[in-house]
C-alpha atoms as a PDB file:
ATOM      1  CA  UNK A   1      83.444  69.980 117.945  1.00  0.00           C
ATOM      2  CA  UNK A   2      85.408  66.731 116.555  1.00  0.00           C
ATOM      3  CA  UNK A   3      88.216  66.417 114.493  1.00  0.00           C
ATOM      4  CA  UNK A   4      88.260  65.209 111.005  1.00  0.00           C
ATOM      5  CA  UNK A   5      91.229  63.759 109.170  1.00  0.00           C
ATOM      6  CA  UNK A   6      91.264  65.299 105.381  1.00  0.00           C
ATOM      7  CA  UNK A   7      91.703  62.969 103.138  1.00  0.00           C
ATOM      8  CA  UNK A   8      91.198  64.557 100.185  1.00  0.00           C
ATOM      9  CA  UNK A   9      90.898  68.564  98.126  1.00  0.00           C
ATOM     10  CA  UNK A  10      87.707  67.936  98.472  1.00  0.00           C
ATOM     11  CA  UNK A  11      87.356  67.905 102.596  1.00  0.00           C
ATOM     12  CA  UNK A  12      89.786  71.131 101.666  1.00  0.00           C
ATOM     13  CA  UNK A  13      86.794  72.674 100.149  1.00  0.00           C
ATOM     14  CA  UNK A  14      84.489  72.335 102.573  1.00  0.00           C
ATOM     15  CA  UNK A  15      86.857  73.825 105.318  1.00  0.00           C
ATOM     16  CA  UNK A  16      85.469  77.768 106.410  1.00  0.00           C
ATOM     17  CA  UNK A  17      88.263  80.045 107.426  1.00  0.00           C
ATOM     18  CA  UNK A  18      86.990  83.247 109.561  1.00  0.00           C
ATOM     19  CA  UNK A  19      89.728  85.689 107.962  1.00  0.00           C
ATOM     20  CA  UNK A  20      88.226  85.042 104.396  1.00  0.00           C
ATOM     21  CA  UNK A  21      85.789  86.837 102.936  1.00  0.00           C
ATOM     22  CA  UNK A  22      83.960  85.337 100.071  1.00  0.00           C
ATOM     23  CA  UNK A  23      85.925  86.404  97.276  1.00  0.00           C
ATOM     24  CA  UNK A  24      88.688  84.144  99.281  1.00  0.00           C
ATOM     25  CA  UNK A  25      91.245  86.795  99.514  1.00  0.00           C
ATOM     26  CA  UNK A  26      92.054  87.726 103.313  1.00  0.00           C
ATOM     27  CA  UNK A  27      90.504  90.705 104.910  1.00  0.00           C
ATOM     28  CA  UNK A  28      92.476  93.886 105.073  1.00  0.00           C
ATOM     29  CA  UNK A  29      93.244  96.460 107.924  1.00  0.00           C
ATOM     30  CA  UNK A  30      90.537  98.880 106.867  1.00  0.00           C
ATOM     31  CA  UNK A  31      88.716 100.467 109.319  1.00  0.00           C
ATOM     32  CA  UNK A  32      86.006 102.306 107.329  1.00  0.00           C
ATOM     33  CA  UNK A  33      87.337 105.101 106.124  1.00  0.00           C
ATOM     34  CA  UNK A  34      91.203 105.830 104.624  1.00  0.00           C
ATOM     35  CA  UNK A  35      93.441 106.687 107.736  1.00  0.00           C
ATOM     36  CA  UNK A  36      95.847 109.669 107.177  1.00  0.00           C
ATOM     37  CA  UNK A  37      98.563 108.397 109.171  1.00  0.00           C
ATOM     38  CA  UNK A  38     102.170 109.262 110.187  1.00  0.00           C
ATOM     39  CA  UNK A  39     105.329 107.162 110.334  1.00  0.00           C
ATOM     40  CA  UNK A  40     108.215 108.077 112.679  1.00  0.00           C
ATOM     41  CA  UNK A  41     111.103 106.911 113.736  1.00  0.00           C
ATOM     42  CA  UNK A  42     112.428 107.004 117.594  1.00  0.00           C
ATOM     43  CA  UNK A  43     115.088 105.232 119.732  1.00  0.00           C
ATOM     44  CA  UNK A  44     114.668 108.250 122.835  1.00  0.00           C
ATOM     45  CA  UNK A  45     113.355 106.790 126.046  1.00  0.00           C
ATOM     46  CA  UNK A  46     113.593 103.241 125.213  1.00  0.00           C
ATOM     47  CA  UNK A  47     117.066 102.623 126.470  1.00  0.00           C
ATOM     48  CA  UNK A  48     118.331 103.044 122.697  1.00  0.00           C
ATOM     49  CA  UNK A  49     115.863 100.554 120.998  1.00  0.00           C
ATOM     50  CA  UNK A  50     114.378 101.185 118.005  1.00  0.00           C
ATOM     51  CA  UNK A  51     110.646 101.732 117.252  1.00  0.00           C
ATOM     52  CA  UNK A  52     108.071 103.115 114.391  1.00  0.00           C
ATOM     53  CA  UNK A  53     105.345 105.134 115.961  1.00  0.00           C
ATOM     54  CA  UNK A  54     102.122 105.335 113.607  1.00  0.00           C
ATOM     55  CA  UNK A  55     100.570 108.690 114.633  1.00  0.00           C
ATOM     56  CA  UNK A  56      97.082 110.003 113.805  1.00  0.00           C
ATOM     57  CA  UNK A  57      94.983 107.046 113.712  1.00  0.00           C
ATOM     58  CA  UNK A  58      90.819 107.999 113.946  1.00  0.00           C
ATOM     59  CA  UNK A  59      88.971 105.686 115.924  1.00  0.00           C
ATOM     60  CA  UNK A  60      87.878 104.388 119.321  1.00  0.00           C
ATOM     61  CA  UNK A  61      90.200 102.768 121.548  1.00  0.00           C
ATOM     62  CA  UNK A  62      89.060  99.149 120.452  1.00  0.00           C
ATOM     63  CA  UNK A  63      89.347  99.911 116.687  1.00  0.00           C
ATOM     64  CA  UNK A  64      93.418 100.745 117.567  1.00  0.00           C
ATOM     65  CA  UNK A  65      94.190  97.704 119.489  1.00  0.00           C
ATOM     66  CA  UNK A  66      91.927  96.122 116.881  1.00  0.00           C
ATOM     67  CA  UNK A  67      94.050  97.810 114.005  1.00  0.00           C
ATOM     68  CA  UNK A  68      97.885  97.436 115.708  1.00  0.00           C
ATOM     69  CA  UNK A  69      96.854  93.680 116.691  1.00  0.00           C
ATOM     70  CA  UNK A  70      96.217  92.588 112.867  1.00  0.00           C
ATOM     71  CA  UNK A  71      99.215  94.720 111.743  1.00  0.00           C
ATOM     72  CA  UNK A  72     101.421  93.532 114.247  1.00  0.00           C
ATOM     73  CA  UNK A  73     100.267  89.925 113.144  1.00  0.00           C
ATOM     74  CA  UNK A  74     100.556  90.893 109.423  1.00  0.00           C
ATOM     75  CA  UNK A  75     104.392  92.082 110.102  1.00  0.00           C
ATOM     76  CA  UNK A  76     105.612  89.797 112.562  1.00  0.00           C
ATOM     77  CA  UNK A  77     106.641  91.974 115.070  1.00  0.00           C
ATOM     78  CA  UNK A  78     105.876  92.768 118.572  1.00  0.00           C
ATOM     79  CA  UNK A  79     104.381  96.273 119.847  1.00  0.00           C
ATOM     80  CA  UNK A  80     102.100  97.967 121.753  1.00  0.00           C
ATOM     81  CA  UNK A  81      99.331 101.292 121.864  1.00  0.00           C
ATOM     82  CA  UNK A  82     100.214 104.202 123.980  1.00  0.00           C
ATOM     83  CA  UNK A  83      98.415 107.077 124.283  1.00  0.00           C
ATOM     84  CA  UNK A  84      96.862 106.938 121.161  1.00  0.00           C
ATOM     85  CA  UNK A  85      99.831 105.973 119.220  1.00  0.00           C
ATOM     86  CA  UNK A  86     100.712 102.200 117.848  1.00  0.00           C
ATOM     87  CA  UNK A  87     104.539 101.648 118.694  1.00  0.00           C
ATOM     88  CA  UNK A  88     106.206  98.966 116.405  1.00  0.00           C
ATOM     89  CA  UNK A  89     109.408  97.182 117.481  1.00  0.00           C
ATOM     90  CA  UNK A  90     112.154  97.836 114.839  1.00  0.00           C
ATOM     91  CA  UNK A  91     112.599 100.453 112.057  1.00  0.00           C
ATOM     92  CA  UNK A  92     110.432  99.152 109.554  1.00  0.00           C
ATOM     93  CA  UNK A  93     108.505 102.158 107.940  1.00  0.00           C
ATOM     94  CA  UNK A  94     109.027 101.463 103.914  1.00  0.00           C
ATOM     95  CA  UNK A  95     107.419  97.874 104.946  1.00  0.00           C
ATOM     96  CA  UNK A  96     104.655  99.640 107.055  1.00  0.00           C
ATOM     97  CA  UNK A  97     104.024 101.972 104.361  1.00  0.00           C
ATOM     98  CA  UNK A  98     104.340  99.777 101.613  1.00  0.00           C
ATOM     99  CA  UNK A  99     101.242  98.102 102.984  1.00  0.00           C
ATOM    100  CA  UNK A 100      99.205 100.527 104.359  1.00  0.00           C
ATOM    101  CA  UNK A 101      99.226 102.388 101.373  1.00  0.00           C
ATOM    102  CA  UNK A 102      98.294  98.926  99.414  1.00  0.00           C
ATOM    103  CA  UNK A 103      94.933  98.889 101.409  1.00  0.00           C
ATOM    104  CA  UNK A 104      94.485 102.406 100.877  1.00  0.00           C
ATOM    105  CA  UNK A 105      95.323 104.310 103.714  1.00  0.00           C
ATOM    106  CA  UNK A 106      97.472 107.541 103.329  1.00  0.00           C
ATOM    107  CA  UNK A 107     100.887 107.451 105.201  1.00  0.00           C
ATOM    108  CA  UNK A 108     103.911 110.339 105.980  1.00  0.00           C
ATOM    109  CA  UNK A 109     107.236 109.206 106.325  1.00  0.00           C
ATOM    110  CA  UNK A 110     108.139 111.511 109.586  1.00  0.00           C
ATOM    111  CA  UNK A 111     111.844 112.124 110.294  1.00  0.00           C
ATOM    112  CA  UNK A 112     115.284 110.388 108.974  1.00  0.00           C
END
């Protein structure tokens, strides 16, 4: 694979992106079916430290990490999957549900 300088909006054109689709707007989180999912909100057994758990995801394994990857990406945080939960650093549930409910998923806002 070489290198190409761009030199122009035309080379810009040409250029294929793998998170585009062909209407050029980026792909979203959906699965393939809505997701009725849960926000909460927990700082117990994390040594005080703040996280939003997304409960009730349906899906294999794969589809999760697939899932809390992008989203992680998409919000700039860090997090991880445990035991069949996605665990988000930080209380951020209006922004999580803000945009899960923009690409058409269902979400609770659990707790305080």
């Amino acid at each position: 694979m070489s290198i190409k300088k761009i030199s122009s909006f035309e080379d810009l054109k040409k250029i294929k992106f793998n998170d585009l689709d062909d209407n050029h707007s980026f792909k979203d989180l959906t699965v393939n079916n809505t997701q009725n999912l849960e926000a909460h909100f927990s700082n117990k057994s994390r040594g005080g430290k703040t996280v939003t758990i997304l409960k009730g995801f349906v899906g294999s394994i794969e589809e999760l990490k697939d899932f809390s990857k992008k989203l992680k990406n998409y919000l700039g945080v860090g997090g991880s999957v445990k035991n069949g939960e996605i665990l988000i650093q930080g209380n951020i549930r209006d922004k999580i549900i803000i945009y899960l409910e923009s690409i058409g998923h269902k979400v609770k806002r659990i707790g305080g």
